[in-house]
Protein backbone atom coordinates (compact mmCIF):
# COMPACT_ATOMS: atom_id res chain seq x y z
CA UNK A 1 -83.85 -30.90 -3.06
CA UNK A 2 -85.57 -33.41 -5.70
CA UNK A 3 -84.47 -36.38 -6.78
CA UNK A 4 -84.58 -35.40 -10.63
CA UNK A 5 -82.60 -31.67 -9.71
CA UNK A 6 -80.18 -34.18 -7.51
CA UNK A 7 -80.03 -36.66 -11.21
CA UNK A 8 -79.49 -33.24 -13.06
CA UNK A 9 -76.64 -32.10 -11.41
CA UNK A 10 -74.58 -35.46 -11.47
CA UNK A 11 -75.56 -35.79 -15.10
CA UNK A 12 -74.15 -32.80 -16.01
CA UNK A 13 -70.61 -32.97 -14.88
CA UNK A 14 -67.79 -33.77 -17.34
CA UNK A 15 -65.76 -36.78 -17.23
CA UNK A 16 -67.17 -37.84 -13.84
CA UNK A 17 -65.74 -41.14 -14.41
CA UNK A 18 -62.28 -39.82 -13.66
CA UNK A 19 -63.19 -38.20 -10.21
CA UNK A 20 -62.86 -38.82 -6.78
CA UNK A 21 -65.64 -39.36 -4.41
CA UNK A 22 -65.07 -35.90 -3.29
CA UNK A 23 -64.74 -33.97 -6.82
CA UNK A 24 -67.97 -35.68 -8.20
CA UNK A 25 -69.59 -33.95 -4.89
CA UNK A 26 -68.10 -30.58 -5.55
CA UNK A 27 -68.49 -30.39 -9.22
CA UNK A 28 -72.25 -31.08 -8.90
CA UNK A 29 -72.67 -29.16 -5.92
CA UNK A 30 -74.11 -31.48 -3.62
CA UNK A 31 -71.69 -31.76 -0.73
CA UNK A 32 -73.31 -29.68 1.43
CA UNK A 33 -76.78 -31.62 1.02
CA UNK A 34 -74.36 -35.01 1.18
CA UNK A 35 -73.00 -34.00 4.94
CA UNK A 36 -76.34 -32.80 5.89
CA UNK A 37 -77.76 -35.83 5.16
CA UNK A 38 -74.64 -38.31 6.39
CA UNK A 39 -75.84 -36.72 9.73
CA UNK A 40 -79.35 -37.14 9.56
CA UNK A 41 -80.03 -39.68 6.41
CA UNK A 42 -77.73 -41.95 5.11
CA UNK A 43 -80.50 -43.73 3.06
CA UNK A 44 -80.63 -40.21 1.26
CA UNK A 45 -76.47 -39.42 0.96
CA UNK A 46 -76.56 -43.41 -0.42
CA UNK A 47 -78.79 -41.77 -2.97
CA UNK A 48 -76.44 -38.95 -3.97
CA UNK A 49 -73.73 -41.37 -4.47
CA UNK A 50 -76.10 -43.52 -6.98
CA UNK A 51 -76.61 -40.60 -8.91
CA UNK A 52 -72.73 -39.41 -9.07
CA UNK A 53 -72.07 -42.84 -10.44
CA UNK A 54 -70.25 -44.23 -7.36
CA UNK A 55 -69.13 -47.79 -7.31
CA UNK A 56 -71.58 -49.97 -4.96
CA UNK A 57 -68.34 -51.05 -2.63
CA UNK A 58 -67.35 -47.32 -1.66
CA UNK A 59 -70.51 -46.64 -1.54
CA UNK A 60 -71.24 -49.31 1.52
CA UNK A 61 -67.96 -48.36 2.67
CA UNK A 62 -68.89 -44.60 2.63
CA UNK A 63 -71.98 -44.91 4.34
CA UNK A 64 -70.82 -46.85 6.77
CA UNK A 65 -72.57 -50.41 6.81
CA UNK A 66 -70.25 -53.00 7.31
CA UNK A 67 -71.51 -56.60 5.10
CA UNK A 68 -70.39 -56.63 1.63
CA UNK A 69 -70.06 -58.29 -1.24
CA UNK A 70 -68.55 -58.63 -4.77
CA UNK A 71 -71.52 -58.61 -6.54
CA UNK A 72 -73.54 -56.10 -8.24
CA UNK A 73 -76.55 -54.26 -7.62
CA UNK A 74 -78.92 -54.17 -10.22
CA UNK A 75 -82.24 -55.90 -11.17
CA UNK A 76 -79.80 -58.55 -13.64
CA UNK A 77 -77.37 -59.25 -10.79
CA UNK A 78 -77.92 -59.86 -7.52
CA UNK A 79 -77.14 -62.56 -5.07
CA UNK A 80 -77.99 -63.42 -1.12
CA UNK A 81 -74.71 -62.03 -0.16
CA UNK A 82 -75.52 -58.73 -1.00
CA UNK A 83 -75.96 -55.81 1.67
CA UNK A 84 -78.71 -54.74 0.63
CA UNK A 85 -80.53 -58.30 2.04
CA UNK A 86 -79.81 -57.00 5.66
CA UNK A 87 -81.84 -54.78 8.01
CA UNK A 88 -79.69 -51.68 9.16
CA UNK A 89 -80.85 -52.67 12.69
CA UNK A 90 -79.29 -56.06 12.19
CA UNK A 91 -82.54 -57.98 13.33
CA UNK A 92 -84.00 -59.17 9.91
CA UNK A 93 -82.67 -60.03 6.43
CA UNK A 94 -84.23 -61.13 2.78
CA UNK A 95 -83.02 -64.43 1.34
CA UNK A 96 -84.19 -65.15 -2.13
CA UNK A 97 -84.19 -69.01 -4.06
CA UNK A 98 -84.20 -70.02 -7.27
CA UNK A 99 -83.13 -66.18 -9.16
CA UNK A 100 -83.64 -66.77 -12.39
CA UNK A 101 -84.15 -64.38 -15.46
CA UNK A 102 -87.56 -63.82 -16.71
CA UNK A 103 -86.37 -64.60 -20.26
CA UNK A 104 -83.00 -64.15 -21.81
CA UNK A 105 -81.30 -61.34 -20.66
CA UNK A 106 -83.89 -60.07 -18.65
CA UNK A 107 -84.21 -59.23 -14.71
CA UNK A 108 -84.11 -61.78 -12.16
CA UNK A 109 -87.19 -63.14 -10.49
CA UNK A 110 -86.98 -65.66 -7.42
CA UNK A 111 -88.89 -66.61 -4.26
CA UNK A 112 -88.31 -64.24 -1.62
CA UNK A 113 -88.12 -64.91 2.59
CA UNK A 114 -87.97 -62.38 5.34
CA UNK A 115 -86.34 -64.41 8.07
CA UNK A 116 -86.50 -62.97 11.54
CA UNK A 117 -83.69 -62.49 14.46
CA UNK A 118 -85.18 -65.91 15.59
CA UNK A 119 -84.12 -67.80 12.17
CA UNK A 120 -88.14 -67.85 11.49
CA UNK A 121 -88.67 -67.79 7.54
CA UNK A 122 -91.90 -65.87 6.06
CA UNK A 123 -92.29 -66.07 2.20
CA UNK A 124 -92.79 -62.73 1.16
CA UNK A 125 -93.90 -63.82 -2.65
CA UNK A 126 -93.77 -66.75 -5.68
CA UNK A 127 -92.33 -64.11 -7.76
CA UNK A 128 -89.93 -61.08 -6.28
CA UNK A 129 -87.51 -58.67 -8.55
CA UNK A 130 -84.14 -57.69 -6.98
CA UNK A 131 -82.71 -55.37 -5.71
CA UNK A 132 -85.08 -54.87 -2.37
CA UNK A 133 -84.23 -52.18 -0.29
CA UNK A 134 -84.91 -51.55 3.55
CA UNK A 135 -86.30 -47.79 5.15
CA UNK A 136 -83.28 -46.15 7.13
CA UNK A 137 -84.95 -47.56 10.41
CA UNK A 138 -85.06 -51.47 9.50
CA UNK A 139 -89.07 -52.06 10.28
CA UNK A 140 -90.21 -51.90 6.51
CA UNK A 141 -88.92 -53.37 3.21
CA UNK A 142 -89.86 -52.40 -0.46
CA UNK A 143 -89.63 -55.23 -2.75
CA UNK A 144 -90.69 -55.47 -6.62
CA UNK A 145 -93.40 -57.82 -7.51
CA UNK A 146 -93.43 -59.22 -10.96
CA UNK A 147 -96.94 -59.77 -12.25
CA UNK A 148 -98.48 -59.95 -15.70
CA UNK A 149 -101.40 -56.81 -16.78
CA UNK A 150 -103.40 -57.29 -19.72
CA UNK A 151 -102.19 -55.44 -23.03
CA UNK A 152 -98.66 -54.84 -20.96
CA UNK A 153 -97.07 -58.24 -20.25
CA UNK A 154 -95.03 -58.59 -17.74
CA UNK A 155 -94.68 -55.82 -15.43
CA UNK A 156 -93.56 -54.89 -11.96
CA UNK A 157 -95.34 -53.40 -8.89
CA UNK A 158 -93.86 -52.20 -5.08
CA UNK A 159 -95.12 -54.22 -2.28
CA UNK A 160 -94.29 -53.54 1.43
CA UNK A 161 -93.73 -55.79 4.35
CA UNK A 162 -94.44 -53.68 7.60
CA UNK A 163 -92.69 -55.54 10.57
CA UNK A 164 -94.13 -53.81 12.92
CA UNK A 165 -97.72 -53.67 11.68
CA UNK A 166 -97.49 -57.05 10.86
CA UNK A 167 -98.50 -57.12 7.16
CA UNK A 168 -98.14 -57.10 3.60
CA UNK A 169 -99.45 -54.23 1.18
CA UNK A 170 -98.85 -54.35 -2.71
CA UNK A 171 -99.70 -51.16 -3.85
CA UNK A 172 -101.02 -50.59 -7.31
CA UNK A 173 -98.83 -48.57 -9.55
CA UNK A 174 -97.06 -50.26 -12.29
CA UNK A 175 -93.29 -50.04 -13.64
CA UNK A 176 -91.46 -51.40 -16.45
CA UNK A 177 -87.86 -52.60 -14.34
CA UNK A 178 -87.59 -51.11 -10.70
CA UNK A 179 -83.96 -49.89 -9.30
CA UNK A 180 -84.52 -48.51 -5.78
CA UNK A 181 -82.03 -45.82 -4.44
CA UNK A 182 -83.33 -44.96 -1.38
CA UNK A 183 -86.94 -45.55 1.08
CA UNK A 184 -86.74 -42.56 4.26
CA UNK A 185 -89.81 -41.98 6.15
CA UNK A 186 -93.08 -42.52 3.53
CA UNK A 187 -91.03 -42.52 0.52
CA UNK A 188 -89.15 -44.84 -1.86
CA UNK A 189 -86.61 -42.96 -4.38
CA UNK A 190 -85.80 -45.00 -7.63
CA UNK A 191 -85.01 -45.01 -11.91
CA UNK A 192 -87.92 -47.49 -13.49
CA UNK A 193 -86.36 -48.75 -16.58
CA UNK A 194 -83.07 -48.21 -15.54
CA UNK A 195 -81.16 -49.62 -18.94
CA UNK A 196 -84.10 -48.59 -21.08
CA UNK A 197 -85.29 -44.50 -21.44
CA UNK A 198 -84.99 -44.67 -17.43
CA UNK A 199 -87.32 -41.80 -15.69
CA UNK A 200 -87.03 -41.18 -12.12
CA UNK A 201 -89.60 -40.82 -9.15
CA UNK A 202 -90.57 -40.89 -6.05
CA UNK A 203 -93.04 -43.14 -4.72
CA UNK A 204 -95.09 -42.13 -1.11
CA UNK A 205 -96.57 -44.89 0.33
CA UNK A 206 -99.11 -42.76 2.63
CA UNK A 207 -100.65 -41.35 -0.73
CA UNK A 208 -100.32 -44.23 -3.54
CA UNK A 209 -103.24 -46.83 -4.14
CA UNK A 210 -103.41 -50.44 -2.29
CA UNK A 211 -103.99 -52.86 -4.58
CA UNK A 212 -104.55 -55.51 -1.34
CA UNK A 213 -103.38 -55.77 1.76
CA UNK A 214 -102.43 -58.99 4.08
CA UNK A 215 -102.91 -58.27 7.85
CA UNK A 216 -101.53 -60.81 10.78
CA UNK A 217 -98.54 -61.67 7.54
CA UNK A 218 -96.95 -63.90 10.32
């Protein structure tokens, strides 16, 4: 199933609000999907939840990892604390300094590190959005990357750090506000714009154009 049919069928259920966990899975008819994919995806069943409105707590909870935190998880609030910072294979986490809005009321920006099992700290780039999020398997992170385009101001682009491969790609596509929901195999789930006419996609990194590329990153 799509992201946008899996966006349609939370969005049209009554008074989700009120619901359990459970009844916002059979109203929209997306438990079976949900246990197929606690099984083989939880990246994916994290994404259901998004889109039934689920609080970010149960949702860790649900899913199963174990760090939390009181904070939100949005591109206005975010802190180090966070889960999503981690690696699901506990070797590698994302620290950010100095998160500050890009003007009043706006998203957060900050200097982001990738700092290794070893303590080692990498800075990933001068000017990173929140939230990242990590693939299911804990080698690659997607991270926005503010940047400024002529006649559009400020805008955001997706850049990769491969641990594995040992490099950095920004890839060229450009968004408004990025919200990630979910990154399994080759492709990232998210809303762009989330408070503002938000539109879904789906973004495959095996396809979409490389704006550069860093090789030998550390």
């Amino acid at each position: 199933m799509k992201l946008d049919e899996i966006y349609k069928r939370a969005n049209s259920v009554d008074g989700i609000g009120g619901m359990t966990v459970n009844e916002r899975l059979h109203a929209s008819g997306l438990m079976e999907l949900f246990d197929i994919s606690m099984k083989n995806n939880k990246g994916f069943a994290r994404v259901i939840l998004e889109a039934l409105k689920v609080d970010e707590p149960s949702i860790f909870k649900i899913v199963g990892l174990k760090k939390q935190s009181n904070s939100t998880t949005t591109p206005w609030d975010f802190d180090n604390e966070n889960p999503r910072v981690f690696s699901p294979n506990g070797k590698d986490k994302i620290k950010y300094f100095n998160l500050l809005e890009i003007a009043m009321g706006a998203p957060l920006t900050g200097k982001a590190y990738l700092i290794n099992s070893k303590n080692e700290k990498l800075l990933i780039h001068q000017r990173c959005g929140v939230p990242p999020i990590w693939n299911t398997a804990g080698n690659k992170i997607a991270i926005p990357i503010w940047t400024q385009k002529l006649f559009k101001g400020t805008i955001q682009k997706i850049g990769i750090v491969d641990i594995e491969e040992n490099e950095f790609i920004l890839y060229k596509r450009t968004f408004n506000v990025l919200a990630f929901n979910g990154f399994n195999g080759n492709e990232i789930y998210g809303i762009d714009s989330p408070r503002h006419k938000p539109k879904t996609f789906i973004f495959n990194i095996s396809n979409e154009k490389i704006e550069s590329k860093i090789k030998n990153y550390w």
